[in-house]
C-alpha atoms as a PDB file:
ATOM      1  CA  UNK A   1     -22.894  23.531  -0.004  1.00  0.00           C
ATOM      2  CA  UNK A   2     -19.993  24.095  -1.735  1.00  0.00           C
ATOM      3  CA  UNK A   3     -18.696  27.206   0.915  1.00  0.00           C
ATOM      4  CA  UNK A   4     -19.304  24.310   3.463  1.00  0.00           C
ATOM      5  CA  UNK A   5     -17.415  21.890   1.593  1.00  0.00           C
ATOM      6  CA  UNK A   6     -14.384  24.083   0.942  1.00  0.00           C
ATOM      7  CA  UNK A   7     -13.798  25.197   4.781  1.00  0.00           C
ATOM      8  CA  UNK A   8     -14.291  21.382   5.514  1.00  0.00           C
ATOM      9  CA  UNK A   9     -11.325  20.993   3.106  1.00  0.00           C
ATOM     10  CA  UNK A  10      -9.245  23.071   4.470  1.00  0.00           C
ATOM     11  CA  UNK A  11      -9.402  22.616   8.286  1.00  0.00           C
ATOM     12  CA  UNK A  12      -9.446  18.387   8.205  1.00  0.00           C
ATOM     13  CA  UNK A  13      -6.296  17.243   6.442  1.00  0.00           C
ATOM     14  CA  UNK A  14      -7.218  13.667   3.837  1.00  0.00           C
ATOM     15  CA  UNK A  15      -5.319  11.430   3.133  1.00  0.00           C
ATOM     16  CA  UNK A  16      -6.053   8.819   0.356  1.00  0.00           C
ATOM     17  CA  UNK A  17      -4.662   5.887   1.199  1.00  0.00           C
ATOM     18  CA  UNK A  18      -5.528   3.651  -2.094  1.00  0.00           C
ATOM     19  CA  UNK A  19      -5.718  -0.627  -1.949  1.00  0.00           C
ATOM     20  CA  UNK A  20      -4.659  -2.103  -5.142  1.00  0.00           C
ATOM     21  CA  UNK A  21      -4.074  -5.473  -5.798  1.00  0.00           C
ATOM     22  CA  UNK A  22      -2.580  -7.506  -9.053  1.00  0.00           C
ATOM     23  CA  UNK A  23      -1.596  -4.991 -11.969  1.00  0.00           C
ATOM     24  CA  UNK A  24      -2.534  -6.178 -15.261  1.00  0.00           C
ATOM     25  CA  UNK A  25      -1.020  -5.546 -18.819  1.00  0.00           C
ATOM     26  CA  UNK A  26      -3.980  -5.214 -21.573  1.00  0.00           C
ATOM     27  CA  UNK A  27      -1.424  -5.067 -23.842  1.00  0.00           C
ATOM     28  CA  UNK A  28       0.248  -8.643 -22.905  1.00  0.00           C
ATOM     29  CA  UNK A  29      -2.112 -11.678 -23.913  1.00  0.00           C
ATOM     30  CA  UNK A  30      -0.042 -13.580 -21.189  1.00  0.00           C
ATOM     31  CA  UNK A  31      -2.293 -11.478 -18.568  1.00  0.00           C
ATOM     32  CA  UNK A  32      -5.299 -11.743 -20.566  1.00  0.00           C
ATOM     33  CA  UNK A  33      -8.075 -15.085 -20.697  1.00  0.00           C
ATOM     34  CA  UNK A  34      -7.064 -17.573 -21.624  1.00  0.00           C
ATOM     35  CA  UNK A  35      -3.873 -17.333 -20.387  1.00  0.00           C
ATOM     36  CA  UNK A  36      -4.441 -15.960 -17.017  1.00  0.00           C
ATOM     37  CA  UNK A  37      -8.147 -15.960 -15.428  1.00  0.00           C
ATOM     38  CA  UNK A  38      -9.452 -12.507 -14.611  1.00  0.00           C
ATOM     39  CA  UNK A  39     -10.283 -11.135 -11.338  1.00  0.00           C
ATOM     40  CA  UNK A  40     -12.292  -8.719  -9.913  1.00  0.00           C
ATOM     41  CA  UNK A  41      -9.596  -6.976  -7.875  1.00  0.00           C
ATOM     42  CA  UNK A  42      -7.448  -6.939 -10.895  1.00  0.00           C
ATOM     43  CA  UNK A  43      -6.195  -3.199 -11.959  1.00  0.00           C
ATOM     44  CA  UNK A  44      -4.951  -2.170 -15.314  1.00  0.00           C
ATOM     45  CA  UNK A  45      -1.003  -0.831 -15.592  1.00  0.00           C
ATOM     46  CA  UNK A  46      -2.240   1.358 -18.284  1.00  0.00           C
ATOM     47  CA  UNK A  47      -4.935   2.946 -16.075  1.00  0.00           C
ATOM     48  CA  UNK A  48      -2.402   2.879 -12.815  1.00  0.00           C
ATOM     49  CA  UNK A  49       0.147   4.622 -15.119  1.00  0.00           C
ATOM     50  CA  UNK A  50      -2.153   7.731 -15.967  1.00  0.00           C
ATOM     51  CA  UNK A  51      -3.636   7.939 -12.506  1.00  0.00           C
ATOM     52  CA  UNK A  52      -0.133   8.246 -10.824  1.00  0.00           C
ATOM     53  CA  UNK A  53       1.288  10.744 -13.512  1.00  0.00           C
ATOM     54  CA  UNK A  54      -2.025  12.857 -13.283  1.00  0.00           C
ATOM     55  CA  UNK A  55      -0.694  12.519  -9.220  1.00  0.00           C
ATOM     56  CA  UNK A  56       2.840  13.771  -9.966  1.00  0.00           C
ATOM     57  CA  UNK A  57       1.969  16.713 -12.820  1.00  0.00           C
ATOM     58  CA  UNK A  58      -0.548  17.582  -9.475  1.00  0.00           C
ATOM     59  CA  UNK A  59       2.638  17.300  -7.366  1.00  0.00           C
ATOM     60  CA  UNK A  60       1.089  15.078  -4.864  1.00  0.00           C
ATOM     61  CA  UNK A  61       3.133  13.906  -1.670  1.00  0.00           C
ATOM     62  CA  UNK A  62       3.537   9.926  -2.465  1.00  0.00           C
ATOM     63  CA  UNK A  63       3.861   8.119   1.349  1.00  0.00           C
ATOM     64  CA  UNK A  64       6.115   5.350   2.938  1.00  0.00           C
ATOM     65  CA  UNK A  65       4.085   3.484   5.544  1.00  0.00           C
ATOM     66  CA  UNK A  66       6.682   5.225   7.669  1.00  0.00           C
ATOM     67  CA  UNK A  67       6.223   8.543   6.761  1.00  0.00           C
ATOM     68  CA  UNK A  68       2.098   8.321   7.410  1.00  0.00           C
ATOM     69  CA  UNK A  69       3.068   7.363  10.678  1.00  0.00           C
ATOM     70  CA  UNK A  70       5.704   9.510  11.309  1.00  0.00           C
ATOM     71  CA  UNK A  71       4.458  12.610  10.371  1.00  0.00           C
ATOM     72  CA  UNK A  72       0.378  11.992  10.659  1.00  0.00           C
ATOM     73  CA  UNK A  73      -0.230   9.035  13.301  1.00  0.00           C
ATOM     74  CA  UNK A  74       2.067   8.576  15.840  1.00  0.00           C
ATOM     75  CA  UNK A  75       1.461  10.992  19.128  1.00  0.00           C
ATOM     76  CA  UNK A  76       4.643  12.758  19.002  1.00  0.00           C
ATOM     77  CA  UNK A  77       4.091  13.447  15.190  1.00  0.00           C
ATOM     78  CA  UNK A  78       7.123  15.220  13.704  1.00  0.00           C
ATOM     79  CA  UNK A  79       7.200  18.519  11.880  1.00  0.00           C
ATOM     80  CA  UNK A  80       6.822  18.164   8.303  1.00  0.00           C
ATOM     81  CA  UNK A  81       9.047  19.081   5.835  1.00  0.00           C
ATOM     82  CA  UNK A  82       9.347  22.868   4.313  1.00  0.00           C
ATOM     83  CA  UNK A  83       9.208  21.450   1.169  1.00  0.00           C
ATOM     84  CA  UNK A  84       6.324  19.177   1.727  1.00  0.00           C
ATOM     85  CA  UNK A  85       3.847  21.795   3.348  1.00  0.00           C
ATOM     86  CA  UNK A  86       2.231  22.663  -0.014  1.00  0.00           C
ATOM     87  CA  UNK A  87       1.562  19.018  -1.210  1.00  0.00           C
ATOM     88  CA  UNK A  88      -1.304  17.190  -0.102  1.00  0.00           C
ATOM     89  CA  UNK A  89       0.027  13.346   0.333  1.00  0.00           C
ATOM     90  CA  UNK A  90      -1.514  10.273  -0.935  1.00  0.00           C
ATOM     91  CA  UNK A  91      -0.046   6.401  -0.313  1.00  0.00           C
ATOM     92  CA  UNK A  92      -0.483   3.786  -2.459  1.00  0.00           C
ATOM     93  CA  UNK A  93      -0.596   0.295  -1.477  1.00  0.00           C
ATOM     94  CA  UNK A  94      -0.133  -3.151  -3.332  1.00  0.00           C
ATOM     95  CA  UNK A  95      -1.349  -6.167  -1.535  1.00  0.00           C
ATOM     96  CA  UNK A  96       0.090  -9.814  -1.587  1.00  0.00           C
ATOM     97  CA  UNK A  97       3.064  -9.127  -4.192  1.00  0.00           C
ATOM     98  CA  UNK A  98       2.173 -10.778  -7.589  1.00  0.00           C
ATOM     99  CA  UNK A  99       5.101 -10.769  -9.772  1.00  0.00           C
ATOM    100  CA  UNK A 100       2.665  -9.581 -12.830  1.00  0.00           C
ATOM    101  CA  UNK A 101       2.024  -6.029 -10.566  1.00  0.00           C
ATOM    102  CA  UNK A 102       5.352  -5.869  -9.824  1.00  0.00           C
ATOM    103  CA  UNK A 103       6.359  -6.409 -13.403  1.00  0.00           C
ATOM    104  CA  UNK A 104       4.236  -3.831 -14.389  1.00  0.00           C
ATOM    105  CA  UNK A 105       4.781  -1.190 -11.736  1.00  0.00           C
ATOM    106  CA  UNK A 106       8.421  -1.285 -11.902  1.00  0.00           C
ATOM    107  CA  UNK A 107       7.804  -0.332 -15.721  1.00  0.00           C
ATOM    108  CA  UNK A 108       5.274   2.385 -14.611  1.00  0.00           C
ATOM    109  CA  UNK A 109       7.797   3.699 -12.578  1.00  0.00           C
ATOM    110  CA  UNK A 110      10.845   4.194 -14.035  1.00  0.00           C
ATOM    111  CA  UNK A 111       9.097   5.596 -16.776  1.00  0.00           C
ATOM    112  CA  UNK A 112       8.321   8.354 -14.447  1.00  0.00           C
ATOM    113  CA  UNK A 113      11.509   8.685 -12.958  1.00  0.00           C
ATOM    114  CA  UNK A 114      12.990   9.086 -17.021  1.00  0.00           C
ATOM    115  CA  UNK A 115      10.512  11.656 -17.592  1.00  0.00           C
ATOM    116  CA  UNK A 116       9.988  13.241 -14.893  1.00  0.00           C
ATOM    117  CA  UNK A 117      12.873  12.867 -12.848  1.00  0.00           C
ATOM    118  CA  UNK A 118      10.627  12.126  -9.504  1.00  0.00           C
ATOM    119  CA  UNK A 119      10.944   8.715  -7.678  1.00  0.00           C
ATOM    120  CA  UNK A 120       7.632   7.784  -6.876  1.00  0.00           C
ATOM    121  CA  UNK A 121       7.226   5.591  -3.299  1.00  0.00           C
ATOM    122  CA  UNK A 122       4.824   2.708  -3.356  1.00  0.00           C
ATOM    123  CA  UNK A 123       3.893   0.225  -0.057  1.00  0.00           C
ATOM    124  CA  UNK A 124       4.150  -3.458  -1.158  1.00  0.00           C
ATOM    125  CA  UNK A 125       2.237  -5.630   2.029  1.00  0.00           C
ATOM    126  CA  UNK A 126       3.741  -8.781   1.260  1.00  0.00           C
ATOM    127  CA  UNK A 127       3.181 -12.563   2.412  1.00  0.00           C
ATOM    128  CA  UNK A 128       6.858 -13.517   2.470  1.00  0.00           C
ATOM    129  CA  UNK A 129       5.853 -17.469   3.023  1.00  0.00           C
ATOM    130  CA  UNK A 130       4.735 -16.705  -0.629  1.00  0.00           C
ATOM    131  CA  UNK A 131       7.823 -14.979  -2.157  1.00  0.00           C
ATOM    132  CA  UNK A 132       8.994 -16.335  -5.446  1.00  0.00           C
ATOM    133  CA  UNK A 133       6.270 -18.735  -5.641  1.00  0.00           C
ATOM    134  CA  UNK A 134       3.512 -19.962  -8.027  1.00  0.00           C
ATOM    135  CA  UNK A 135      -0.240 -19.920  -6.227  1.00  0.00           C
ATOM    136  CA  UNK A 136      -3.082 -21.256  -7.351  1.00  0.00           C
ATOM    137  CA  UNK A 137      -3.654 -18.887 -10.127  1.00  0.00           C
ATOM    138  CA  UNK A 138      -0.688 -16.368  -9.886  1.00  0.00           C
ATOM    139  CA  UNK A 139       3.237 -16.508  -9.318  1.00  0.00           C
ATOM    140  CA  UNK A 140       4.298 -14.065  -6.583  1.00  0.00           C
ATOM    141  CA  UNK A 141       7.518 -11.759  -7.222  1.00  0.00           C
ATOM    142  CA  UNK A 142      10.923 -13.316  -5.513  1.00  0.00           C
ATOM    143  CA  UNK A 143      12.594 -11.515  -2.618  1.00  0.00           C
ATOM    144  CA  UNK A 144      15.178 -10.576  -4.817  1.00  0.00           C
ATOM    145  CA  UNK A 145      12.624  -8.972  -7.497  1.00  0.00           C
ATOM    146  CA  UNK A 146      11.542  -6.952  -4.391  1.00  0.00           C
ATOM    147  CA  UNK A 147      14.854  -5.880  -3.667  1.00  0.00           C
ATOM    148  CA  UNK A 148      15.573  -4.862  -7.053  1.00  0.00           C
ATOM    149  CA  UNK A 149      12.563  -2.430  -6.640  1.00  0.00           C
ATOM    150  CA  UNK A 150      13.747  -1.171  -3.195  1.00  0.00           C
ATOM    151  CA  UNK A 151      17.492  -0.830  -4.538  1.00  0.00           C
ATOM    152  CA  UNK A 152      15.928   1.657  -7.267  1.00  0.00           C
ATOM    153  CA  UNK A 153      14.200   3.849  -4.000  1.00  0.00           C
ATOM    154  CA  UNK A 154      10.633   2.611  -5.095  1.00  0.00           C
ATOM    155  CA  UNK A 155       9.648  -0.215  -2.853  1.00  0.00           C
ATOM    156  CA  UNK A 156       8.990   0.219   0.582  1.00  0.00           C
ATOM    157  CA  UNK A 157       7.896  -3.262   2.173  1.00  0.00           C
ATOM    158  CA  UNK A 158       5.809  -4.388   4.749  1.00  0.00           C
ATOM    159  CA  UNK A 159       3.522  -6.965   5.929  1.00  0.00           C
ATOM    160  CA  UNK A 160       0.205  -8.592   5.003  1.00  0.00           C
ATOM    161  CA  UNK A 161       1.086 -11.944   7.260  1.00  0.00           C
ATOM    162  CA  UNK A 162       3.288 -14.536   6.955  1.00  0.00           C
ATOM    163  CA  UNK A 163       0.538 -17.032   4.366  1.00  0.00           C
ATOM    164  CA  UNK A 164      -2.280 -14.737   3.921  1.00  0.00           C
ATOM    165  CA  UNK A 165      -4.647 -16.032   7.247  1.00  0.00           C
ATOM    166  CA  UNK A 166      -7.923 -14.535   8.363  1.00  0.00           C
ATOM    167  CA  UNK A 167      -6.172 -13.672  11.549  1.00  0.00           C
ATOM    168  CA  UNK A 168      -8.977 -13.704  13.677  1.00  0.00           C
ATOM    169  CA  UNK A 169      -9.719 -17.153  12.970  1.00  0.00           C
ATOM    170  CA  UNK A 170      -6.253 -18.584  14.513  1.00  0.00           C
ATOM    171  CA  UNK A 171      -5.432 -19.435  17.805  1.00  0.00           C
ATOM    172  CA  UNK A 172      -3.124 -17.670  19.985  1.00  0.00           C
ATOM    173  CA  UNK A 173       0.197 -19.586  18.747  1.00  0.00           C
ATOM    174  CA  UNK A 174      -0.584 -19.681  14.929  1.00  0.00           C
ATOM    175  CA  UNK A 175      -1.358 -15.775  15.258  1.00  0.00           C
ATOM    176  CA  UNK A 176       2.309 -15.267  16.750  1.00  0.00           C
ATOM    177  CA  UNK A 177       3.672 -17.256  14.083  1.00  0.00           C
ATOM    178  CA  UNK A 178       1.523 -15.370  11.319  1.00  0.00           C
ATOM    179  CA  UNK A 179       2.473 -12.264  12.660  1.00  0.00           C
ATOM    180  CA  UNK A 180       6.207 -12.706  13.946  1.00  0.00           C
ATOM    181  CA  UNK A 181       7.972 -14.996  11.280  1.00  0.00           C
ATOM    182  CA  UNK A 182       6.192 -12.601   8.280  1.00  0.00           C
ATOM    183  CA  UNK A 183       8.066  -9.747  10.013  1.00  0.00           C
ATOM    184  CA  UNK A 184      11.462 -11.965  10.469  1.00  0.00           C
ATOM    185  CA  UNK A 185      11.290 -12.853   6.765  1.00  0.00           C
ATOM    186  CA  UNK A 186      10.649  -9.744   5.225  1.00  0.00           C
ATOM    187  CA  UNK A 187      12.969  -8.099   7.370  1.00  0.00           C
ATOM    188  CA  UNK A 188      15.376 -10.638   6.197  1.00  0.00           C
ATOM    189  CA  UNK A 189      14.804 -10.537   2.293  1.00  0.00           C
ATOM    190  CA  UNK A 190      15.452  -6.401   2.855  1.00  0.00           C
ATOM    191  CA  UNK A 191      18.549  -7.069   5.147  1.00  0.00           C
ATOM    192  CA  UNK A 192      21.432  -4.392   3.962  1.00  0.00           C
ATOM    193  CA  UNK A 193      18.795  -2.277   1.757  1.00  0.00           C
ATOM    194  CA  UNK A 194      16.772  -1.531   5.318  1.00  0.00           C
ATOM    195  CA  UNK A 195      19.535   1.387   7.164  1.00  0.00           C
ATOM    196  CA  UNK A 196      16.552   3.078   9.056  1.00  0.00           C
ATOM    197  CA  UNK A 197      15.247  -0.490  10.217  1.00  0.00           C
ATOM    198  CA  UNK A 198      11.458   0.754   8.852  1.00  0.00           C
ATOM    199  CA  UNK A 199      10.939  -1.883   6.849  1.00  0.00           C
ATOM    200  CA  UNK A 200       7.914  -4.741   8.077  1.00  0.00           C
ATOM    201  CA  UNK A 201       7.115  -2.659  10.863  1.00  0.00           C
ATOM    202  CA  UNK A 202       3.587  -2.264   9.367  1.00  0.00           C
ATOM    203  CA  UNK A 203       0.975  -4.662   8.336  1.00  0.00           C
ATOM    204  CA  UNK A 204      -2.387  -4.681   6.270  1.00  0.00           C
ATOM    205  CA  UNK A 205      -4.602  -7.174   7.711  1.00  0.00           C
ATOM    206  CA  UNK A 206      -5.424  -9.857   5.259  1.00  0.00           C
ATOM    207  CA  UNK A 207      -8.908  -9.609   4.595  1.00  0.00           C
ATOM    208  CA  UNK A 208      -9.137  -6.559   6.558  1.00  0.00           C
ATOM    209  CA  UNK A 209     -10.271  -8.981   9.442  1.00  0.00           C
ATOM    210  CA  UNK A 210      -9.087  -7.500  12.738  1.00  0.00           C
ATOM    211  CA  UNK A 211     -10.440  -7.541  16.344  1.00  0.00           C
ATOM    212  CA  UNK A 212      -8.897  -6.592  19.821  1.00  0.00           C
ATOM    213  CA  UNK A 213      -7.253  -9.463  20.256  1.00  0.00           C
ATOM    214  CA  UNK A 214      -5.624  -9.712  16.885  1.00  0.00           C
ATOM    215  CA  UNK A 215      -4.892  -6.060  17.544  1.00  0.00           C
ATOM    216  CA  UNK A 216      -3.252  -6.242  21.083  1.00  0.00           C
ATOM    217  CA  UNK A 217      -0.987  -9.083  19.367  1.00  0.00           C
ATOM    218  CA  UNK A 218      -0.175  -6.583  16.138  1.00  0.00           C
ATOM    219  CA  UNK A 219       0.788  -4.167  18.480  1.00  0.00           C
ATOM    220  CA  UNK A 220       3.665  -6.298  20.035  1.00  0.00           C
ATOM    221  CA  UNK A 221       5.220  -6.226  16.275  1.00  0.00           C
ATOM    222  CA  UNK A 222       4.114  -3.767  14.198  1.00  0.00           C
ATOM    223  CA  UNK A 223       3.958   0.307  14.468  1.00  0.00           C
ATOM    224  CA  UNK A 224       0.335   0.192  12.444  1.00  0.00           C
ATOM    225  CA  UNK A 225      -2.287  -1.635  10.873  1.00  0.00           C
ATOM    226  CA  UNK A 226      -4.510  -1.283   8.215  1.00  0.00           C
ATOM    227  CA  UNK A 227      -7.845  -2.011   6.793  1.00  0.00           C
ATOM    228  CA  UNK A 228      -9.294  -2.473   3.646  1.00  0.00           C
ATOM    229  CA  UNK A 229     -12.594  -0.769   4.084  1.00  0.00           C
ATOM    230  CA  UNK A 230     -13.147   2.091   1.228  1.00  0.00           C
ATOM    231  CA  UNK A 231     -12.948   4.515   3.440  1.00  0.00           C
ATOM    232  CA  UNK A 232     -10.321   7.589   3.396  1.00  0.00           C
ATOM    233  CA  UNK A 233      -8.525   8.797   6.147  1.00  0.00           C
ATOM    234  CA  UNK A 234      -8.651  11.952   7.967  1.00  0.00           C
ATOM    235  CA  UNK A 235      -5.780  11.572  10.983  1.00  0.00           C
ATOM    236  CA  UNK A 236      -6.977  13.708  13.306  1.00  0.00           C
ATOM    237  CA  UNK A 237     -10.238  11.384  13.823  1.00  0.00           C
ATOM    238  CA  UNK A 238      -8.394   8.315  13.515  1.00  0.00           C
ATOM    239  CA  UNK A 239      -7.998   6.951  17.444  1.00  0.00           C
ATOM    240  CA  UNK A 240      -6.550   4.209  16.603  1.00  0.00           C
ATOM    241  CA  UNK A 241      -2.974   3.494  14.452  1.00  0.00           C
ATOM    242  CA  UNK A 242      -4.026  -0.070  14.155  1.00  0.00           C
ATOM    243  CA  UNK A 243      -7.190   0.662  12.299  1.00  0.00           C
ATOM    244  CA  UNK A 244      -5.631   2.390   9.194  1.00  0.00           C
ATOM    245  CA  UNK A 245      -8.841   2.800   6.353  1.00  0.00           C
ATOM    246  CA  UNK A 246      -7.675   1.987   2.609  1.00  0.00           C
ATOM    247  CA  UNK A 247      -9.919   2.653  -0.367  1.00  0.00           C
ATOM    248  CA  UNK A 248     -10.827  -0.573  -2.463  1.00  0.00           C
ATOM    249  CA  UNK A 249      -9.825  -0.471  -5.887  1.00  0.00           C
ATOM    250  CA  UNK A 250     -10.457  -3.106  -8.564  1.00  0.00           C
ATOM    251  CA  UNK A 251     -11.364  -3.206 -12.691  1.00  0.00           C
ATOM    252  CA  UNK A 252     -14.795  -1.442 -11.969  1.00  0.00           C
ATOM    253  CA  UNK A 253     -12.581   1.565 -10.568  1.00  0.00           C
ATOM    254  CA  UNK A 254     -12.366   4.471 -12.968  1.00  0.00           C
ATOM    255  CA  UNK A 255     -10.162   6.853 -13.205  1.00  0.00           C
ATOM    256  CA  UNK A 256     -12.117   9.670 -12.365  1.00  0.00           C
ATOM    257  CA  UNK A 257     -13.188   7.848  -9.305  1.00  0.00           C
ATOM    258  CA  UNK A 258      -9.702   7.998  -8.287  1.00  0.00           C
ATOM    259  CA  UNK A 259      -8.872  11.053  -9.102  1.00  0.00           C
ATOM    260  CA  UNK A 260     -12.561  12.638  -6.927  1.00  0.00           C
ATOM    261  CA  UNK A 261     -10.687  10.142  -4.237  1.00  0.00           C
ATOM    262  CA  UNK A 262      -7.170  11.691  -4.427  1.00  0.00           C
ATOM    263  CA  UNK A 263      -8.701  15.310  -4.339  1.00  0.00           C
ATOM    264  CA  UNK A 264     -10.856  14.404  -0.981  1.00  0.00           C
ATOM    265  CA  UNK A 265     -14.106  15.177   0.860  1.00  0.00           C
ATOM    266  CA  UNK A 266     -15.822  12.152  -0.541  1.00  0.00           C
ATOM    267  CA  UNK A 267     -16.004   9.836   1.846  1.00  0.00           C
END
């Protein structure tokens, strides 16, 4: 079993593509009940912070969207990098942009860049109708907050629709709309930090809710789209760019689950 799982291994490249959500500090009573209600796709900062150093003392490959696509999806893939032969990738992903996660990743980050010297590259799919907003529960980051994260060479953005919609409930017009103005905006908020023009050309579905005709209309914007499905993918039996799989993470998530994810053959 173990001979069989080792050749698997090693002749079907993995890639862990993880779905996180809002980061939480246990250490600041302003993100702890009372104060803020708790959620079940809430993640701790000081969990995320030892999961993605055990990722770069492992020297782990940390994706853009662009990259994944670049290098692993698209049909004329290009050649990968000398110096990025040896390391197995990994993206994370941080859905719908609450200024608490970004708060706290930022932090997470340039503490790993001080002592480590290593940018790390996370995927923020955001709802720019949402930007620099209070919801119901949670205040979203500004546009400006993002940029301040994509100005240090963490952030890369990209879309999760323009107000969060179960896109396969709308009609043909409000799908355009959810679909086209999220991309205008977000391409807008990034304008001048955005040279290589790869910024919102990929969406996470919200909800993971997709079907063909949300998909043909994706397509028309967006190089990719992904799920949210806990399941990992393996690029070479993926036949379809628009049906990314992410792995679900929330508070019941242990670390040692993520690290058996990041390693592979799992799922």
């Amino acid at each position: 079993m173990l001979l069989t799982l080792a050749i698997y291994k090693t002749t079907v490249i993995e890639i862990p593509v993880f779905g996180f959500h809002d980061i939480v500090d246990l250490e600041n009573s302003q993100e702890q009940p009372p104060n803020r209600p708790l959620a079940n796709e809430d993640f701790s900062k000081q969990d995320l912070a030892t999961f993605i150093e055990y990722l770069v003392k492992k020297n782990y490959w940390f994706l853009s969207s662009q990259e994944l696509y670049d290098y692993f999806l698209r049909e004329d893939k290009l050649p990968l990098p000398k110096e990025r032969k040896k390391k197995k990738p990994v993206l994370l992903s941080f859905d719908d942009g609450y200024q608490s996660a970004h708060n706290n990743i930022l932090a997470i980050l340039e503490d790993i860049e001080k002592r480590y010297n290593k940018k790390i590259k996370i995927v923020w799919f955001i709802n720019p109708a949402f930007m620099g907003k209070d919801g119901s529960q949670l205040a979203h980051a500004s546009c400006q907050e993002l940029r301040v994260g994509v100005e240090k060479g963490y952030y890369d953005i990209q879309s999760h629709g323009l107000h969060h919609e179960n896109l396969i409930l709308l009609d043909p017009k409000k799908l355009e709309i959810e679909l086209a103005e999220s991309q205008k905006q977000l391409k807008d908020c990034t304008e001048t930090l955005d040279s290589s023009q790869n910024f919102a050309t990929h969406i996470a579905y919200p909800f993971g809710a997709v079907n063909p005709q949300v998909e043909k209309e994706t397509a028309k914007y967006y190089l990719s789209g992904y799920l949210y499905n806990s399941r990992i993918l393996r690029p070479s039996r993926l036949k379809n760019r628009y049906l990314i799989p992410r792995l679900t993470v929330n508070k019941k998530t242990t670390l040692a689950k993520l690290k058996l994810l990041a390693a592979g053959g799992w799922l």
